[in-house]
C-alpha atoms as a PDB file:
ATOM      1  CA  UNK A   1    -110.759 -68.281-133.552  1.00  0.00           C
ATOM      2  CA  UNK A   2    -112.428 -69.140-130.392  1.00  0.00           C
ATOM      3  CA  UNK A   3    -115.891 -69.006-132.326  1.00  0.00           C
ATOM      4  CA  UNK A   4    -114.775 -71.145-134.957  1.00  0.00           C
ATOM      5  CA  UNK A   5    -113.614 -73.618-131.922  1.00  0.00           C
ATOM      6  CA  UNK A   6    -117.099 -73.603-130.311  1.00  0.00           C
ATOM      7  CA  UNK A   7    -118.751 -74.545-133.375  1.00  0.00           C
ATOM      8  CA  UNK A   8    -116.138 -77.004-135.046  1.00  0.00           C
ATOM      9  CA  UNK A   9    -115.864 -79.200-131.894  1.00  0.00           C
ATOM     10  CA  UNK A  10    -118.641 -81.048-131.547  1.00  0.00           C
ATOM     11  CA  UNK A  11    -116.986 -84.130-133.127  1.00  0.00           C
ATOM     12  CA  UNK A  12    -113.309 -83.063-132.336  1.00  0.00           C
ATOM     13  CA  UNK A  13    -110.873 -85.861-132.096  1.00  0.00           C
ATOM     14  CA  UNK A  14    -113.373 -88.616-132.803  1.00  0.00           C
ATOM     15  CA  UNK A  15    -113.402 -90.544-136.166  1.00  0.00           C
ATOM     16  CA  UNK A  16    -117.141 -90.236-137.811  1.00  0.00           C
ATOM     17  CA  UNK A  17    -117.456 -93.151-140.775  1.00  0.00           C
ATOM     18  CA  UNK A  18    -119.608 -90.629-142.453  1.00  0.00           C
ATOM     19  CA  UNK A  19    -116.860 -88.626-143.429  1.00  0.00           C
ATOM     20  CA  UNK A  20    -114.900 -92.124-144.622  1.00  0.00           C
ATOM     21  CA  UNK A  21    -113.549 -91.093-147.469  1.00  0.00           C
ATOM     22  CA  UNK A  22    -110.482 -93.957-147.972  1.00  0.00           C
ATOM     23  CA  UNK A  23    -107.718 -91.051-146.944  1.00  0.00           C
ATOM     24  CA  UNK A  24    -104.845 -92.820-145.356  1.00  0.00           C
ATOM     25  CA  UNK A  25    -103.635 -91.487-141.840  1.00  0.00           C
ATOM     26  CA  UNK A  26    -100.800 -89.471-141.984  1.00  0.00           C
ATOM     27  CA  UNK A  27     -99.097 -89.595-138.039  1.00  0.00           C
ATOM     28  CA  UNK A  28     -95.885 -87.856-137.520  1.00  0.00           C
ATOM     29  CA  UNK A  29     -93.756 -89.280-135.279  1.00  0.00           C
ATOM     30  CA  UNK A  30     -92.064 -86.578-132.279  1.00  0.00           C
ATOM     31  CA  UNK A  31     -89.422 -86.135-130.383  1.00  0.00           C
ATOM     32  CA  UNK A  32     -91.246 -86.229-126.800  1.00  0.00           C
ATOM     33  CA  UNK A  33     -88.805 -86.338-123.935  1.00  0.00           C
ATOM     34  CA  UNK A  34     -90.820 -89.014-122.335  1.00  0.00           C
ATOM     35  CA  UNK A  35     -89.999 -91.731-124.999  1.00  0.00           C
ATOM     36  CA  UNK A  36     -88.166 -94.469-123.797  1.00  0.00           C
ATOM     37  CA  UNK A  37     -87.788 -96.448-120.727  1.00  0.00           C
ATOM     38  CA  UNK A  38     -85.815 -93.926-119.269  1.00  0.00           C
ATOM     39  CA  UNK A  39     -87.585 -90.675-120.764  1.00  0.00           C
ATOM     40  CA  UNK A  40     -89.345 -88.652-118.507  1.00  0.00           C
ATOM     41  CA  UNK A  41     -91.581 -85.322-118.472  1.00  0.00           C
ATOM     42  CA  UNK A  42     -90.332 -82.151-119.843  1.00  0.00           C
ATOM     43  CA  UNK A  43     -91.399 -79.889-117.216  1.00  0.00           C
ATOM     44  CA  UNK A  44     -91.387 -76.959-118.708  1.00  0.00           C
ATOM     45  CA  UNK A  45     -92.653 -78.365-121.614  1.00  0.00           C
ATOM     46  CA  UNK A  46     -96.117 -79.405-119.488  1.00  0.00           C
ATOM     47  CA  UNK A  47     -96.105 -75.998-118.011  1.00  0.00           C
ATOM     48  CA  UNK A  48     -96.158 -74.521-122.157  1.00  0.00           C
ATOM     49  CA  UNK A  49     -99.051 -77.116-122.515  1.00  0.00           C
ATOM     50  CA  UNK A  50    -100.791 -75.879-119.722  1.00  0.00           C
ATOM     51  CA  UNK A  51    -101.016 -72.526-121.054  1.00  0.00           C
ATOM     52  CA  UNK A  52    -101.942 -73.834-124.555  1.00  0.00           C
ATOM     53  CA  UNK A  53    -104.669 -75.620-122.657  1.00  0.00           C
ATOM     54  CA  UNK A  54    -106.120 -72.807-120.648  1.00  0.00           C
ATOM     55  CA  UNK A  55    -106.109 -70.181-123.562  1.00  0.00           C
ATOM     56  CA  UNK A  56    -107.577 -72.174-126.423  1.00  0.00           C
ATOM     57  CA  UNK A  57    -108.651 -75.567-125.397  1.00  0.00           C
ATOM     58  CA  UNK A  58    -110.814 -75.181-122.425  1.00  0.00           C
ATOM     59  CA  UNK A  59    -113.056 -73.408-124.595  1.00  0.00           C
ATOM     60  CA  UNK A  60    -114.576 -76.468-125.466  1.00  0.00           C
ATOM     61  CA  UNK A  61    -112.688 -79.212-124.087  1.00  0.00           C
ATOM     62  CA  UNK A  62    -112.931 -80.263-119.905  1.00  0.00           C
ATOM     63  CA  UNK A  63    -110.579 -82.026-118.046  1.00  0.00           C
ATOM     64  CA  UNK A  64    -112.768 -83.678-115.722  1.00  0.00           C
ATOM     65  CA  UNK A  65    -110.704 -86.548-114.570  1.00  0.00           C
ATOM     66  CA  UNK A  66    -107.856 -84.431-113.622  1.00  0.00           C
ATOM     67  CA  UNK A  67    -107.453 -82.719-109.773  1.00  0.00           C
ATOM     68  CA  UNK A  68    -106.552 -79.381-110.046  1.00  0.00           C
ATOM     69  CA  UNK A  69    -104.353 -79.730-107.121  1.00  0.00           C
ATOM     70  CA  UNK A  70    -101.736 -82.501-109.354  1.00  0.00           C
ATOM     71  CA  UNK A  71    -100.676 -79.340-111.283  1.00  0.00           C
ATOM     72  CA  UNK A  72     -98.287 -78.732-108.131  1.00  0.00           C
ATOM     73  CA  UNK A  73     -97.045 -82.473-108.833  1.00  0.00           C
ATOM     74  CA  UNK A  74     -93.161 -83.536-108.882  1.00  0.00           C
ATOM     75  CA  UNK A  75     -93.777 -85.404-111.816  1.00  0.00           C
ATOM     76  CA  UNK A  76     -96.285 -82.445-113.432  1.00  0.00           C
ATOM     77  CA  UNK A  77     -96.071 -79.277-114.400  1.00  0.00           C
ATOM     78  CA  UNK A  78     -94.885 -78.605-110.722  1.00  0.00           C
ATOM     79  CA  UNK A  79     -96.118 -74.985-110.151  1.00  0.00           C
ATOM     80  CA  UNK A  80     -95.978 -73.819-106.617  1.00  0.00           C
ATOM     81  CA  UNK A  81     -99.285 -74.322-104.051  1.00  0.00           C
ATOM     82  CA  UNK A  82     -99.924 -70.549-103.779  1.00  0.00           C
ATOM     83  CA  UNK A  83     -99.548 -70.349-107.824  1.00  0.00           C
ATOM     84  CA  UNK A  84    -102.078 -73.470-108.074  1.00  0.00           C
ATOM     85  CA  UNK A  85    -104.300 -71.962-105.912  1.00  0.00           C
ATOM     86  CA  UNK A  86    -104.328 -68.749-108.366  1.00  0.00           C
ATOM     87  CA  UNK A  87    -104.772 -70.712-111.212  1.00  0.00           C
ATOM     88  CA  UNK A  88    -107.580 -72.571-109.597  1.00  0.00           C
ATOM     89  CA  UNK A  89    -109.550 -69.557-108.542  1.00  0.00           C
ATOM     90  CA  UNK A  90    -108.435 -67.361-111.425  1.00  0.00           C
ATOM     91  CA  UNK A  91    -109.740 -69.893-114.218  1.00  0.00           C
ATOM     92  CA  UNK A  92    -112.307 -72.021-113.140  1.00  0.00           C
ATOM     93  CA  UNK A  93    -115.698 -71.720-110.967  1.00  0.00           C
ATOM     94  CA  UNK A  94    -117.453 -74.731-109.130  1.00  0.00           C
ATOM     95  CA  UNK A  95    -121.156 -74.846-108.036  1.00  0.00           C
ATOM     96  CA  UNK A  96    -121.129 -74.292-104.024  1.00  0.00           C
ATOM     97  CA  UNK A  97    -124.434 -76.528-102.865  1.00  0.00           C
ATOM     98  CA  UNK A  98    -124.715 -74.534 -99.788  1.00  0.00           C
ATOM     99  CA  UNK A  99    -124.482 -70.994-101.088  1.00  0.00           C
ATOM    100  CA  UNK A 100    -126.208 -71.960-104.572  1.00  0.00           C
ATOM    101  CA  UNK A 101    -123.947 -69.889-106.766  1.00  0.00           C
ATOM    102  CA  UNK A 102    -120.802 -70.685-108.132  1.00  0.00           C
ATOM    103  CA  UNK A 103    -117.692 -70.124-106.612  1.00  0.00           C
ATOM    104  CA  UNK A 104    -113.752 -69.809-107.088  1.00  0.00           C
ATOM    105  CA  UNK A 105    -112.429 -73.358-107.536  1.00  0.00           C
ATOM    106  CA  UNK A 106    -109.870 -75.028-105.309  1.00  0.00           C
ATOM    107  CA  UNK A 107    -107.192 -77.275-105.653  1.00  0.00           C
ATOM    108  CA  UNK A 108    -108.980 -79.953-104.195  1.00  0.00           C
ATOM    109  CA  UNK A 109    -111.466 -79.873-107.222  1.00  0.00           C
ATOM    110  CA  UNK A 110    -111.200 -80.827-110.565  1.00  0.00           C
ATOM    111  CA  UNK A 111    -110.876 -78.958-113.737  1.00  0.00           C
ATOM    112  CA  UNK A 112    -114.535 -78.281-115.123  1.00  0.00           C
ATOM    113  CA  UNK A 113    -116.399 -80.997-117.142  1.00  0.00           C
ATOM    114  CA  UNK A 114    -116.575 -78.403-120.295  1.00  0.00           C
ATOM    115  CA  UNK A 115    -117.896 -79.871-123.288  1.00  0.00           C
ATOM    116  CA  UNK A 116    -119.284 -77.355-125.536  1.00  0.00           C
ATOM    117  CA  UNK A 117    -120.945 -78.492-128.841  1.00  0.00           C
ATOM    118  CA  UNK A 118    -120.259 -82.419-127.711  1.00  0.00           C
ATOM    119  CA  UNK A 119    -116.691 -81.939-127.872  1.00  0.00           C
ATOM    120  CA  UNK A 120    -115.055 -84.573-126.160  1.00  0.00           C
ATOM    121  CA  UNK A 121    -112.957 -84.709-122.491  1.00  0.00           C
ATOM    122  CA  UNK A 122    -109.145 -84.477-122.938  1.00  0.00           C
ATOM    123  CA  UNK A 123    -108.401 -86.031-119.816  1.00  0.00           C
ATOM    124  CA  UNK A 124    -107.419 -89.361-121.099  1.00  0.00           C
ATOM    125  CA  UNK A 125    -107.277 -88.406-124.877  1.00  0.00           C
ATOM    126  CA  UNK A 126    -103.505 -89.339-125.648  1.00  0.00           C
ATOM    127  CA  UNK A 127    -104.207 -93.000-124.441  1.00  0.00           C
ATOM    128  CA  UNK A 128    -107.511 -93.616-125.898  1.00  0.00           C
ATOM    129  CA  UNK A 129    -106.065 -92.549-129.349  1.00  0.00           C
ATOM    130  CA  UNK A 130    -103.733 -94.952-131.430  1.00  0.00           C
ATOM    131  CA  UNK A 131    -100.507 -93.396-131.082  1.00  0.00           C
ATOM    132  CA  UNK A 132    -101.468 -91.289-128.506  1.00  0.00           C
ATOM    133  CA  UNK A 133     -99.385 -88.014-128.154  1.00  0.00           C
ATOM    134  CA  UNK A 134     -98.146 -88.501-131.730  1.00  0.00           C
ATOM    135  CA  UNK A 135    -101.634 -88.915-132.668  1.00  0.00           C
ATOM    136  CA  UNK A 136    -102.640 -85.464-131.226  1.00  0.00           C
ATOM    137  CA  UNK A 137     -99.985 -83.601-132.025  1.00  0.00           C
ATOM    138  CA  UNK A 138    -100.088 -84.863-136.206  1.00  0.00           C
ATOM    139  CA  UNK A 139    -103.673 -84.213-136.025  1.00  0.00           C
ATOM    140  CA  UNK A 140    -102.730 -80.071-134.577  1.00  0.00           C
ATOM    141  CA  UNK A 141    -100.438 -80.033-137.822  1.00  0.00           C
ATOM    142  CA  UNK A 142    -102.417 -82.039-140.049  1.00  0.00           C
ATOM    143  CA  UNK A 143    -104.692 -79.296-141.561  1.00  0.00           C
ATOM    144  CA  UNK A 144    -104.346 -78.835-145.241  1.00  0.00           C
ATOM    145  CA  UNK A 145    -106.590 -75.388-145.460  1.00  0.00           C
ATOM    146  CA  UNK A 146    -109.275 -77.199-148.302  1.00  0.00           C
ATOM    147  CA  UNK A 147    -113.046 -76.801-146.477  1.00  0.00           C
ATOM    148  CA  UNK A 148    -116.097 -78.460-147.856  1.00  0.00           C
ATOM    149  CA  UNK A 149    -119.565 -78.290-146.606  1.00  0.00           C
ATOM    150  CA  UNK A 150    -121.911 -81.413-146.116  1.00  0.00           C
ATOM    151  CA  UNK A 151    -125.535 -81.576-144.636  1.00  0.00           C
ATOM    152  CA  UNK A 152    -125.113 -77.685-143.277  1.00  0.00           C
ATOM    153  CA  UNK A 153    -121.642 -78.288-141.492  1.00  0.00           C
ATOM    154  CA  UNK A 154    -118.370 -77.149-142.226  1.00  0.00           C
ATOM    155  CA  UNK A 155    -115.614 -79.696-141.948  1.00  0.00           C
ATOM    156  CA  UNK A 156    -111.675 -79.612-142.763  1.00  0.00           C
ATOM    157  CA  UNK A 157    -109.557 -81.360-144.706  1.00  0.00           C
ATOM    158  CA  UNK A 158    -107.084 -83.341-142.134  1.00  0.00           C
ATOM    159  CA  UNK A 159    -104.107 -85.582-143.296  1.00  0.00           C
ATOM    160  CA  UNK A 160    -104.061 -87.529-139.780  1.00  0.00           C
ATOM    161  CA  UNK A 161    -108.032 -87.843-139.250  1.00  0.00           C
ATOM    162  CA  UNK A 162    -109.119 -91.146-139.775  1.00  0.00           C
ATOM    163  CA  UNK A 163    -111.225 -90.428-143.028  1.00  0.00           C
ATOM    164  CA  UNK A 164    -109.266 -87.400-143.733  1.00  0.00           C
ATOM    165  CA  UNK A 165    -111.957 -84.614-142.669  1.00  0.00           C
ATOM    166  CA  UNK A 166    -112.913 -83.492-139.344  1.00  0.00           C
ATOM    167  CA  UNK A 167    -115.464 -80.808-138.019  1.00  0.00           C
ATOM    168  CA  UNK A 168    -112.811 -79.066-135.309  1.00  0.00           C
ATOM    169  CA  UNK A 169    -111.883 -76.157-136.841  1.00  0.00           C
ATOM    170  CA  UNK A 170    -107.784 -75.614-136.939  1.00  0.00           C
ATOM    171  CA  UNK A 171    -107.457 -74.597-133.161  1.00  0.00           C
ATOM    172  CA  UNK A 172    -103.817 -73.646-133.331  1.00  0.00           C
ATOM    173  CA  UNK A 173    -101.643 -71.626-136.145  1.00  0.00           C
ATOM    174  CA  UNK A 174     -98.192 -70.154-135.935  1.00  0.00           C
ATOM    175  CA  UNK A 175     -97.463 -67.637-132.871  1.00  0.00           C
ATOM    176  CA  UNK A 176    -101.256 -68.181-131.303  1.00  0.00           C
ATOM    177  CA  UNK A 177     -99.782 -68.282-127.835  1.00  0.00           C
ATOM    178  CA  UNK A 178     -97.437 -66.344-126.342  1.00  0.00           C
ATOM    179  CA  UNK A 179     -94.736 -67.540-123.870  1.00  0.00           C
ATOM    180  CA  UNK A 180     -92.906 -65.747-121.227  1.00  0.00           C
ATOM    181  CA  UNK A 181     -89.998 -67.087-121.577  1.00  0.00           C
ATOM    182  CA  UNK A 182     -89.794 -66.525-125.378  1.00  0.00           C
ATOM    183  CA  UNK A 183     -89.875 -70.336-126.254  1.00  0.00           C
ATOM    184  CA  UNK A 184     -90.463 -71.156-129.883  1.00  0.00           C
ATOM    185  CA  UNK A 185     -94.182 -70.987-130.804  1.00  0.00           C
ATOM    186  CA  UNK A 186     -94.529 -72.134-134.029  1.00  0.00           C
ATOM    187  CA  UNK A 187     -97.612 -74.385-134.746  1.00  0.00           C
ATOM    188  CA  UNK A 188     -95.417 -77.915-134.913  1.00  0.00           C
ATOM    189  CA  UNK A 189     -93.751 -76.624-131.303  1.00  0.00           C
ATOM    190  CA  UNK A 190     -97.192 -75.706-129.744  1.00  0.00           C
ATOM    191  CA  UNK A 191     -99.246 -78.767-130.695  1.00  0.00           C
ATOM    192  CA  UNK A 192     -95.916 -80.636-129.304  1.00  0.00           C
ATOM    193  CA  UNK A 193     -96.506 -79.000-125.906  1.00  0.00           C
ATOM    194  CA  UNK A 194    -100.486 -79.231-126.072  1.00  0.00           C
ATOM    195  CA  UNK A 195    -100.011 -83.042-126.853  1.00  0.00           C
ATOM    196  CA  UNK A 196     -97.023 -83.473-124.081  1.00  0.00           C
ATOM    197  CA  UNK A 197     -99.338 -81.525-121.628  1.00  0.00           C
ATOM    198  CA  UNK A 198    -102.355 -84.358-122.633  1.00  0.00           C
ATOM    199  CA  UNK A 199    -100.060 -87.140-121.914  1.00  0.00           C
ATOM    200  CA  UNK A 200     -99.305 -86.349-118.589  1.00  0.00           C
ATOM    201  CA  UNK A 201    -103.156 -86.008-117.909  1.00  0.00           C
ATOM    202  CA  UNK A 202    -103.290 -89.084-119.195  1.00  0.00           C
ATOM    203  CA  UNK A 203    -100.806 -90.577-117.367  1.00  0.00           C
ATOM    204  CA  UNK A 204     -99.788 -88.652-114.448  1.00  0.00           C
ATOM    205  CA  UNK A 205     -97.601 -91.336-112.291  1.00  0.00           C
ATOM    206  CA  UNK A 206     -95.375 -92.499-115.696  1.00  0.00           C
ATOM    207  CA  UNK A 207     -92.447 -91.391-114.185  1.00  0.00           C
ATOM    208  CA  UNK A 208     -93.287 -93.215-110.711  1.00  0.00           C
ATOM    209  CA  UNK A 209     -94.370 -96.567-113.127  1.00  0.00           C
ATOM    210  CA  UNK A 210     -90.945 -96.333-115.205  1.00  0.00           C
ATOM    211  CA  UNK A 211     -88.506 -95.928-112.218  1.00  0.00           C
ATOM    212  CA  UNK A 212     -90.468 -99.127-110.606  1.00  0.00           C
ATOM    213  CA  UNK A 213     -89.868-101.087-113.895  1.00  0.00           C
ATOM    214  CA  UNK A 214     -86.605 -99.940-113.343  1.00  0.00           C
ATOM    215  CA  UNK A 215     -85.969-100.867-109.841  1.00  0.00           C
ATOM    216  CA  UNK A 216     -88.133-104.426-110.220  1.00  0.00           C
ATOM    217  CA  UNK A 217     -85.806-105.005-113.027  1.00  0.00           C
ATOM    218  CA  UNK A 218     -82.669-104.301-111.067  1.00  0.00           C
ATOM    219  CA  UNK A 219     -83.428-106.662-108.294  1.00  0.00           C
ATOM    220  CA  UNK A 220     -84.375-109.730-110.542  1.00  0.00           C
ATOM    221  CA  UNK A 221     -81.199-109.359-111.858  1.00  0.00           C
ATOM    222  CA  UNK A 222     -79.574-108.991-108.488  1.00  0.00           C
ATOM    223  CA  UNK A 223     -81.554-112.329-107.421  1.00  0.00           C
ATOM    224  CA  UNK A 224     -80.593-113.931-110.514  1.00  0.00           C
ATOM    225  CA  UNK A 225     -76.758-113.435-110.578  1.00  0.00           C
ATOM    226  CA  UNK A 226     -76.940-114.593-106.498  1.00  0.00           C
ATOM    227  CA  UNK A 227     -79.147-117.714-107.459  1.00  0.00           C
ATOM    228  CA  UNK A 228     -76.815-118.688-110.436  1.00  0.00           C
ATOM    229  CA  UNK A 229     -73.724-118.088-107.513  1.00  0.00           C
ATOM    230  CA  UNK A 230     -75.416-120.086-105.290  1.00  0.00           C
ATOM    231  CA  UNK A 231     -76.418-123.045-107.439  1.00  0.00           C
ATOM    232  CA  UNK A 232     -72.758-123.496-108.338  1.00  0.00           C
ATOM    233  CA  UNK A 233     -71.559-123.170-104.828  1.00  0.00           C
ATOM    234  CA  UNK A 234     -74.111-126.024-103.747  1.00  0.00           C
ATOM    235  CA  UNK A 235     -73.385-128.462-106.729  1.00  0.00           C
ATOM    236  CA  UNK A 236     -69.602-127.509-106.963  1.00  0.00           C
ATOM    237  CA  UNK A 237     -68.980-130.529-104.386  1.00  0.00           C
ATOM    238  CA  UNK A 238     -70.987-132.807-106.573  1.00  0.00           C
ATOM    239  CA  UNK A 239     -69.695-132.383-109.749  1.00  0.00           C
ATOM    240  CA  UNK A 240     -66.359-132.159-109.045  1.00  0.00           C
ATOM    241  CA  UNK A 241     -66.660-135.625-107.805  1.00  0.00           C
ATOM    242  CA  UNK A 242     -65.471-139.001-110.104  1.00  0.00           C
ATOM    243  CA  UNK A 243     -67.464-141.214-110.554  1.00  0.00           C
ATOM    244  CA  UNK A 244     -65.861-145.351-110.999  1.00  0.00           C
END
């Protein structure tokens, strides 16, 4: 699988009017936690997507925009510092100037800007894409099996693609990944977490954003009900007045 993932990425997520073929998208809508104005991040859920990321996606697909160290976020998949620090070292290298060779990464750097056969960056992926999350997730599920070949490349048949055929081989299938805690890993539960997990790269601070709507909006309304109070108080003299 991770061969096929190397060589089907190159145009992975990316619509290619070569491949036009007057398919209409197919995007399912999900049940994300984070919907709403008052949704917010599943954190387990981002910690699943993690691991989806690490195991199969990284492969060919970097991160580059995202600090290793926001993995111990609030608002993230909130793993302990010692764990990020394992993951960091464990995972990823970074070229050390001064010693020439490549070291253990840190949390202070960033995951690596991998992008094997042109496959595009992730990091912002679920906002560049209409329908972002939904988007990636339909697109995980979308694979119909049919395969066709075209100017020495394989590409698959893909019911959200734009087009409707795509040269990323399926990445995921039923029971790819393995979870400790025994949570359902079916392929429409995994893409779920992969495209959750992509959303909060995406948008790290939409937890911070929504409660700040939500506070903003609280106070207008505050000021509002004391300005309409006030008016009356002020012009309660005047009207009540007669006028000859």
């Amino acid at each position: 699988m991770l061969k096929k993932l190397v060589i089907g990425a190159a145009l992975a997520l990316t619509p290619v009017a070569a491949l036009a073929s007057g398919a209409e998208q197919h995007i399912e809508s999900f049940d994300f936690s984070f919907k709403g104005a008052f949704g917010t991040y599943d954190q387990n859920q981002l910690q699943r997507g993690l691991q989806i990321y690490t195991e199969v996606c990284s492969a060919c697909h970097g991160l580059k925009f995202v600090p290793l160290r926001t993995l111990g976020d609030a608002g993230g998949p909130g793993l302990p510092a010692d764990q990020v620090r394992a993951y960091a070292a464990e995972n990823f290298t970074v070229y050390d100037a001064d010693l020439d060779e490549d070291v253990p990464a840190k949390p202070v750097d960033h995951f690596p800007a991998n992008t094997a056969a042109g496959a595009p960056d992730l990091s912002l992926m679920a906002k560049a894409r209409k329908g972002g999350p939904d988007y990636i997730a339909s697109l995980l599920n979308g694979y119909t099996g049919e395969e066709k070949e075209e100017a020495g490349n394989t590409f698959y048949e893909n019911t959200a693609f734009p087009g409707g055929w795509i040269s990323m081989a399926p990445p995921l299938e039923d029971e790819y990944v393995e979870f400790i805690d025994g949570h359902d890993n079916d392929l429409h539960h995994l893409s779920q977490d992969i495209a959750a997990y992509l959303m909060w790269t995406a948008e790290p601070k939409m937890m911070a954003r929504k409660q700040a709507g939500f506070i903003g909006v609280l106070m207008l309304t505050i000021l509002s009900v004391l300005l309409y109070l006030t008016n009356k108080r002020i012009w309660a003299p005047i009207k009540g007045k007669k006028t000859s």
